[in-house]
C-alpha atoms as a PDB file:
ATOM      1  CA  UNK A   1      27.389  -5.958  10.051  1.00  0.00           C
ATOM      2  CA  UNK A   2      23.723  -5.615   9.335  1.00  0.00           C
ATOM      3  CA  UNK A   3      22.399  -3.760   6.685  1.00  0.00           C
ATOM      4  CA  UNK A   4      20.753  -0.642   7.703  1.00  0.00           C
ATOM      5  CA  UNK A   5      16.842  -0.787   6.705  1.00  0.00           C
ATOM      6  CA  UNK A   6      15.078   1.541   4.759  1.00  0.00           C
ATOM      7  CA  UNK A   7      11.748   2.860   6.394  1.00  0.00           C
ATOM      8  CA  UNK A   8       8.821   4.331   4.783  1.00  0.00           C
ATOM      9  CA  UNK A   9       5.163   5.362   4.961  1.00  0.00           C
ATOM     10  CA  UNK A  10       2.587   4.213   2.581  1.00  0.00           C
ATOM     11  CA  UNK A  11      -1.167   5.342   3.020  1.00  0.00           C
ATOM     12  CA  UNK A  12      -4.463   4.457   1.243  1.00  0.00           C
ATOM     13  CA  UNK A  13      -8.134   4.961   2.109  1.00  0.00           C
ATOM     14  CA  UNK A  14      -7.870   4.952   6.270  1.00  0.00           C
ATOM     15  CA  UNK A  15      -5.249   1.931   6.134  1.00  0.00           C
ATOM     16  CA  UNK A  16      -1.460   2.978   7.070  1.00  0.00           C
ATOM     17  CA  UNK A  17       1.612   0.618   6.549  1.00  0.00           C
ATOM     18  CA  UNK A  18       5.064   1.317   7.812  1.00  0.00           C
ATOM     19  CA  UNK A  19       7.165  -0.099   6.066  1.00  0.00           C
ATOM     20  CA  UNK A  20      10.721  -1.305   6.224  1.00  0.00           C
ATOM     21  CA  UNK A  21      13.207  -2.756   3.239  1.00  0.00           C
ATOM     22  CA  UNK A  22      16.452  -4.560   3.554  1.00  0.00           C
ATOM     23  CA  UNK A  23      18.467  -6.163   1.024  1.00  0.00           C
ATOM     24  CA  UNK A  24      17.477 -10.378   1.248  1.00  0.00           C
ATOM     25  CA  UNK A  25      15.637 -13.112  -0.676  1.00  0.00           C
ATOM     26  CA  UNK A  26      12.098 -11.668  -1.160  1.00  0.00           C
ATOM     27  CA  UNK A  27      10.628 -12.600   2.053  1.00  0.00           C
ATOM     28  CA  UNK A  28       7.612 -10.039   2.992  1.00  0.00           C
ATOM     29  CA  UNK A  29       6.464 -10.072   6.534  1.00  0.00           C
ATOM     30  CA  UNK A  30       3.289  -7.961   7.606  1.00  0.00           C
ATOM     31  CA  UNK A  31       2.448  -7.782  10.770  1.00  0.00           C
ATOM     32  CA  UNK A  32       4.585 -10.665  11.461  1.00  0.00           C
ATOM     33  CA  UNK A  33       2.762 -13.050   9.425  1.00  0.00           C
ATOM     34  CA  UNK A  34       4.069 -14.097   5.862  1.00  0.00           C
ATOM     35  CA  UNK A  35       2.514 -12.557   2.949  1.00  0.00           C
ATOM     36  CA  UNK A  36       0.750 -15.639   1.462  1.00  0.00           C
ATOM     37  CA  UNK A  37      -0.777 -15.873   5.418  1.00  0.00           C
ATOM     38  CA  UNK A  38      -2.135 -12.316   5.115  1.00  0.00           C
ATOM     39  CA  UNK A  39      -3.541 -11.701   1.690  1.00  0.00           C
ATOM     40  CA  UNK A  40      -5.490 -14.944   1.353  1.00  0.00           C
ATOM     41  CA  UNK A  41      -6.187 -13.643  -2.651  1.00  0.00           C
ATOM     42  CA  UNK A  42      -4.019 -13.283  -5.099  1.00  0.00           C
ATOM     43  CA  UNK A  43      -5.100 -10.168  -6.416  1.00  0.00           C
ATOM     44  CA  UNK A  44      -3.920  -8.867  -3.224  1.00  0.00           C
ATOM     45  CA  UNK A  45      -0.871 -10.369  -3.293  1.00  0.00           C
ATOM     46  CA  UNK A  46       0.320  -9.107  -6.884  1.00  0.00           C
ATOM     47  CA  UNK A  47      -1.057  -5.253  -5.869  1.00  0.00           C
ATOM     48  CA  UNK A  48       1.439  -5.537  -2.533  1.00  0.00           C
ATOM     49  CA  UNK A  49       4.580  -6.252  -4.906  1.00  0.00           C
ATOM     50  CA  UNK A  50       3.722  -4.761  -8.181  1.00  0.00           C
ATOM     51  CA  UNK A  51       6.711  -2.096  -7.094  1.00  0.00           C
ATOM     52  CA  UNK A  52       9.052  -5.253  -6.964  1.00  0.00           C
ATOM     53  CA  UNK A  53       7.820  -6.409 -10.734  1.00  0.00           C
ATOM     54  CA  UNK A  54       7.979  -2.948 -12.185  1.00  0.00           C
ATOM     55  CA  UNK A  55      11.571  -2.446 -10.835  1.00  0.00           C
ATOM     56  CA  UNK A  56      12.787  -5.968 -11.921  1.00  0.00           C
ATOM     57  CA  UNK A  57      13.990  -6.716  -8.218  1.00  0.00           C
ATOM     58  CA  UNK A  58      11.896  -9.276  -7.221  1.00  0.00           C
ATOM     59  CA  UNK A  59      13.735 -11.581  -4.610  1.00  0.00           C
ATOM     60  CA  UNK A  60      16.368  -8.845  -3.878  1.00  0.00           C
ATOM     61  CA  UNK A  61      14.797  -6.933  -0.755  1.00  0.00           C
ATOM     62  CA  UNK A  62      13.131  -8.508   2.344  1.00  0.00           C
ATOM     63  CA  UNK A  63       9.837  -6.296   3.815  1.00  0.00           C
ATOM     64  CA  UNK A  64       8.781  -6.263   6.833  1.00  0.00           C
ATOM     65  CA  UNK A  65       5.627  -4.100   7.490  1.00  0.00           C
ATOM     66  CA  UNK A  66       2.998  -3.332   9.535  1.00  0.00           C
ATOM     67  CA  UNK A  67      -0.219  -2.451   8.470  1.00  0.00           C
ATOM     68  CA  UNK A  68      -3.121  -1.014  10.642  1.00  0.00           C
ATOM     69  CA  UNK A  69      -6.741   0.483   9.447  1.00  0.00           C
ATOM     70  CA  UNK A  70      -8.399   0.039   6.577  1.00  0.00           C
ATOM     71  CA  UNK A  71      -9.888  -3.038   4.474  1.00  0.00           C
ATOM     72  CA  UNK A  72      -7.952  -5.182   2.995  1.00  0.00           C
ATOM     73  CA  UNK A  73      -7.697  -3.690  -0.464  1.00  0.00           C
ATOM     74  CA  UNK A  74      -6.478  -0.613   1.043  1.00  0.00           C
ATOM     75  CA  UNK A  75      -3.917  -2.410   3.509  1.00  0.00           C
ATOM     76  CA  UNK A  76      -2.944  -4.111  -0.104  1.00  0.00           C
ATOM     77  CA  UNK A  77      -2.093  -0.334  -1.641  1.00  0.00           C
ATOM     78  CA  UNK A  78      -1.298   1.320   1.089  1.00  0.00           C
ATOM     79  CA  UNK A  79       2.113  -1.629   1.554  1.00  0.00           C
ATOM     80  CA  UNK A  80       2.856  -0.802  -2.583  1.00  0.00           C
ATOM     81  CA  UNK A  81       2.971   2.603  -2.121  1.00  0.00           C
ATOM     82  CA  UNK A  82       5.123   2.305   1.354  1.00  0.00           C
ATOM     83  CA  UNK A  83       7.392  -0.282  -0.611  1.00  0.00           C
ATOM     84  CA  UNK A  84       7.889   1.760  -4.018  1.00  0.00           C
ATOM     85  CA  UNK A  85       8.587   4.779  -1.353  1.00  0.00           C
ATOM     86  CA  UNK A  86      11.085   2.621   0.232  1.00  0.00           C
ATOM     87  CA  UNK A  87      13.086   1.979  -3.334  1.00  0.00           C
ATOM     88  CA  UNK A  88      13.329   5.287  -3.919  1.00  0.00           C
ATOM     89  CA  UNK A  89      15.135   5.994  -0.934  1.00  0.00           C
ATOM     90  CA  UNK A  90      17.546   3.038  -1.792  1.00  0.00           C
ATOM     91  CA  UNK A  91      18.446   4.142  -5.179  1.00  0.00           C
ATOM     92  CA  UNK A  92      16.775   7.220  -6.584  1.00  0.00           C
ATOM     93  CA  UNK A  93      18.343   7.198  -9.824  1.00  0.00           C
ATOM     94  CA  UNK A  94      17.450   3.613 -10.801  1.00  0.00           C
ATOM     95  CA  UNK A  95      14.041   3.119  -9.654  1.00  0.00           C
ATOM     96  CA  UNK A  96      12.297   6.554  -9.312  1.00  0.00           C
ATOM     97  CA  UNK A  97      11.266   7.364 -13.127  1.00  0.00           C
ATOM     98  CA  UNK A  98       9.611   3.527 -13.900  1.00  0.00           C
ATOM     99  CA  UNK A  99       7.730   3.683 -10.473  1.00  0.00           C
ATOM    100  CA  UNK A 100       6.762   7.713 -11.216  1.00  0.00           C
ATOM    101  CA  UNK A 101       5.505   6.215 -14.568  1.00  0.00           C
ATOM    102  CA  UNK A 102       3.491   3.559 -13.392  1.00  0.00           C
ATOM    103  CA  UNK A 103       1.859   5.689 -10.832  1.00  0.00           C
ATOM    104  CA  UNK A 104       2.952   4.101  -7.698  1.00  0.00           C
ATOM    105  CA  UNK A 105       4.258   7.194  -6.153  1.00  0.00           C
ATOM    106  CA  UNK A 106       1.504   9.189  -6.166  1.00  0.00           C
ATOM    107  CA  UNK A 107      -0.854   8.607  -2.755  1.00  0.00           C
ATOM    108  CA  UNK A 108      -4.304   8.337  -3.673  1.00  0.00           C
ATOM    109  CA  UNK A 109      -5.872  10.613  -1.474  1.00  0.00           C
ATOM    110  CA  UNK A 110      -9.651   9.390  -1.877  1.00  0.00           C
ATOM    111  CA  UNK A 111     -11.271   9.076   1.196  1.00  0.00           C
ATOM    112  CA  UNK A 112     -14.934   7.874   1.965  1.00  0.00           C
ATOM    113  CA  UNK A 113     -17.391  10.713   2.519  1.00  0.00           C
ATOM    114  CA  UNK A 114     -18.867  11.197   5.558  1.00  0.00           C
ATOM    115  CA  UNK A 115     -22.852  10.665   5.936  1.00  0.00           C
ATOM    116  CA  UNK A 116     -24.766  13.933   6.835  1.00  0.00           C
ATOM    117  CA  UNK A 117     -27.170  14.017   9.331  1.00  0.00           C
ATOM    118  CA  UNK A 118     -30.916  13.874   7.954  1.00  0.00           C
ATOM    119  CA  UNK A 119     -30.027  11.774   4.923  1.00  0.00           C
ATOM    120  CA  UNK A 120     -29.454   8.172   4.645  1.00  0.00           C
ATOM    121  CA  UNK A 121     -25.988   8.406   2.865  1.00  0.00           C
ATOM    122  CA  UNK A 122     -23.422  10.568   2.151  1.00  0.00           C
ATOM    123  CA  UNK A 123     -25.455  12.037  -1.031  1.00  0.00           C
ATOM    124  CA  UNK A 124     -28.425   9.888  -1.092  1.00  0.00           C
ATOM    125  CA  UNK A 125     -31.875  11.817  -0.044  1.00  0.00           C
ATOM    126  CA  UNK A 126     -34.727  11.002   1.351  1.00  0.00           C
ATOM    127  CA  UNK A 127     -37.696   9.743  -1.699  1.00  0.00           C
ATOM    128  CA  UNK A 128     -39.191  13.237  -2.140  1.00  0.00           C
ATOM    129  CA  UNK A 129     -43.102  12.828  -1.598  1.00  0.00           C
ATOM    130  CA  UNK A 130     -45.211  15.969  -2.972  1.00  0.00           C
ATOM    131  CA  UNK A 131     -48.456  14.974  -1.428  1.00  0.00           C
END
């Protein structure tokens, strides 16, 4: 019998990743590419599992996700915060406290502001000229 998989939603900046865990070898999937294929960096790479280090169960579950919106920094956090979601729903007791306390729980609701009309940014002015 298959294991049934354990969907959740992670969200950062405009980027959205569903995500989906299931007890296996490690293997993340996004967007049906491998994980090496999708975040060329490795920055990027270690952001999208940090859940899997804090938890010590690296190589346990397999990921598949899919990611839309966003850059890629943001597609990075957004799959961390989807995946450390995820573990909670498998085991509550075991993994919620060291993922609340490492801060992967929390979304981080920053979003860019939007430029006003008559200004060149978002904040930035027009040079004032007094003559």
């Amino acid at each position: 019998m298959k294991q049934q998989a354990t969907n959740a939603l992670g969200r950062r900046k405009s980027a959205v990743a569903r995500v989906y865990v299931v007890p296996g070898k490690g293997n993340i999937t996004i967007n049906g590419r491998d994980i090496n294929d999708y975040f060329k960096e490795e920055s990027l790479r270690y952001i999208a599992s940090q859940a899997f280090e804090v938890t010590a169960t690296a190589g346990q579950f397999d990921v598949t996700a899919n990611i839309d919106g966003g850059g890629i920094k943001g597609q990075a956090e957004a799959l961390r915060l989807g995946i450390a979601r995820a573990l909670c729903v498998v085991d509550k007791e075991a993994y919620r406290t060291t993922l609340k306390a490492a801060g992967f729980l929390t979304r981080d609701a920053r979003e860019v502001e939007r430029k006003k009309p008559g200004q060149p940014g978002a904040r930035r002015r027009f040079q004032f000229s007094k003559r």
